[in-house]
Protein backbone atom coordinates (compact mmCIF):
# COMPACT_ATOMS: atom_id res chain seq x y z
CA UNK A 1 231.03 48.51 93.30
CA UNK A 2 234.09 48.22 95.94
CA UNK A 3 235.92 46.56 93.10
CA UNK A 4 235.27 49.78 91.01
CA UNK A 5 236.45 52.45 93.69
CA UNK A 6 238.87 50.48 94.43
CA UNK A 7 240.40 50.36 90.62
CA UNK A 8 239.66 54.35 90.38
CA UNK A 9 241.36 54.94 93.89
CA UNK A 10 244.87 52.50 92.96
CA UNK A 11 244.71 55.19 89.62
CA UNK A 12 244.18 58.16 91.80
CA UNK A 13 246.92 60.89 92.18
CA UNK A 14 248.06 64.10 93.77
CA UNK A 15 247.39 65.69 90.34
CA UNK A 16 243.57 64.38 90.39
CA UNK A 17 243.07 64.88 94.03
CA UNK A 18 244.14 68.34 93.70
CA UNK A 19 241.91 69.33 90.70
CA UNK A 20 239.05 67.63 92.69
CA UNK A 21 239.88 69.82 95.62
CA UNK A 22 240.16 73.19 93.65
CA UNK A 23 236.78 72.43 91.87
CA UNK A 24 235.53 71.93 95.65
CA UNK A 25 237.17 75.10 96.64
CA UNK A 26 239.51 73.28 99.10
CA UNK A 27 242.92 74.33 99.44
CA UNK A 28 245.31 71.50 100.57
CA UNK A 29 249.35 71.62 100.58
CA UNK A 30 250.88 69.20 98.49
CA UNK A 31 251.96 67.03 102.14
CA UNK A 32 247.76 67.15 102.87
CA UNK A 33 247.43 66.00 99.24
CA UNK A 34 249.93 63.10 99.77
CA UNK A 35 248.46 62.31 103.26
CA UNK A 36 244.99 61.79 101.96
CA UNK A 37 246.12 59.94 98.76
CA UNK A 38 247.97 57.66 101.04
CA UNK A 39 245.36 57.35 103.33
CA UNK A 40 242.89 56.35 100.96
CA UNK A 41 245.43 53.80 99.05
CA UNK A 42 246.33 52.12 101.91
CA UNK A 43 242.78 52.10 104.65
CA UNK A 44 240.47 51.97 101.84
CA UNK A 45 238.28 49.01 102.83
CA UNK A 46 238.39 50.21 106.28
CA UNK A 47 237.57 53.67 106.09
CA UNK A 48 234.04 52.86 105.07
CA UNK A 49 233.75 50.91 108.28
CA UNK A 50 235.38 53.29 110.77
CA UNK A 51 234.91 56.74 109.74
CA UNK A 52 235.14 58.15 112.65
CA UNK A 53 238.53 57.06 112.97
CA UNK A 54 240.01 58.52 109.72
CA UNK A 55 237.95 61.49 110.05
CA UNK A 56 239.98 62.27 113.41
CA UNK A 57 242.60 61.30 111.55
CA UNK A 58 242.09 64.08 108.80
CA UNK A 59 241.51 66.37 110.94
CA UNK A 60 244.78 66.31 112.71
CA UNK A 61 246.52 66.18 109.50
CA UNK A 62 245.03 68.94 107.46
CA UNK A 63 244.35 72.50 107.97
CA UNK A 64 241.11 73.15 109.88
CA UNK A 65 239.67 74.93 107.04
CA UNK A 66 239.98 72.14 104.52
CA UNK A 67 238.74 69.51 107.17
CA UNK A 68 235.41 71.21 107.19
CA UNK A 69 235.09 70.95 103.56
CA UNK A 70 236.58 67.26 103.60
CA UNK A 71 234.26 66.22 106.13
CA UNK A 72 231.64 67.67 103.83
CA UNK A 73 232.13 65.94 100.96
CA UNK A 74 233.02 62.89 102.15
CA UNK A 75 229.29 62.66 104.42
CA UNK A 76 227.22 63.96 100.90
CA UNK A 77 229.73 61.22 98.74
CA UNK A 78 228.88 58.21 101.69
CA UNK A 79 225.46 58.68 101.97
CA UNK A 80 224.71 59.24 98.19
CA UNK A 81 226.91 55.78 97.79
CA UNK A 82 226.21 53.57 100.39
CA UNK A 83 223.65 51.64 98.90
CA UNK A 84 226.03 50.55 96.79
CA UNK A 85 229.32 50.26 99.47
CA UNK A 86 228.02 48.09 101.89
């Protein structure tokens, strides 16, 4: 399953991260969008093992409003997942 997130998340752009975000009613500049694309390109492995610290990490990086709904949907997306993640 890694292998497979990690495929869909080297194919993963701005362009798809926005349209994800708009359908989640998150509004993100294009620098958040680039932040959490890199983010998730380059920590991928260890963002499922310290959360916390890429959640801080988020947090100071995009607006408070969108953090919320980040935080959000990354939780309901872990703990539907993580059966198959770790």
């Amino acid at each position: 399953m890694k292998g497979l997130i990690k495929n869909y998340i080297d194919k993963l752009t701005t362009q798809t991260l926005s349209e994800f975000a708009v359908k989640n009613d998150i509004k993100l500049s294009t620098n958040e969008l680039e932040y959490l694309l890199n983010l998730a390109k380059n920590n991928f492995d260890d963002i499922l093992v310290n959360e916390d610290k890429y959640l801080g990490l988020v947090e100071k990086n995009i607006n408070p409003t969108a953090f919320i709904k980040v935080k959000e949907l990354y939780l309901y997306y872990r703990n539907r997942y993580k059966g198959y993640l770790f």
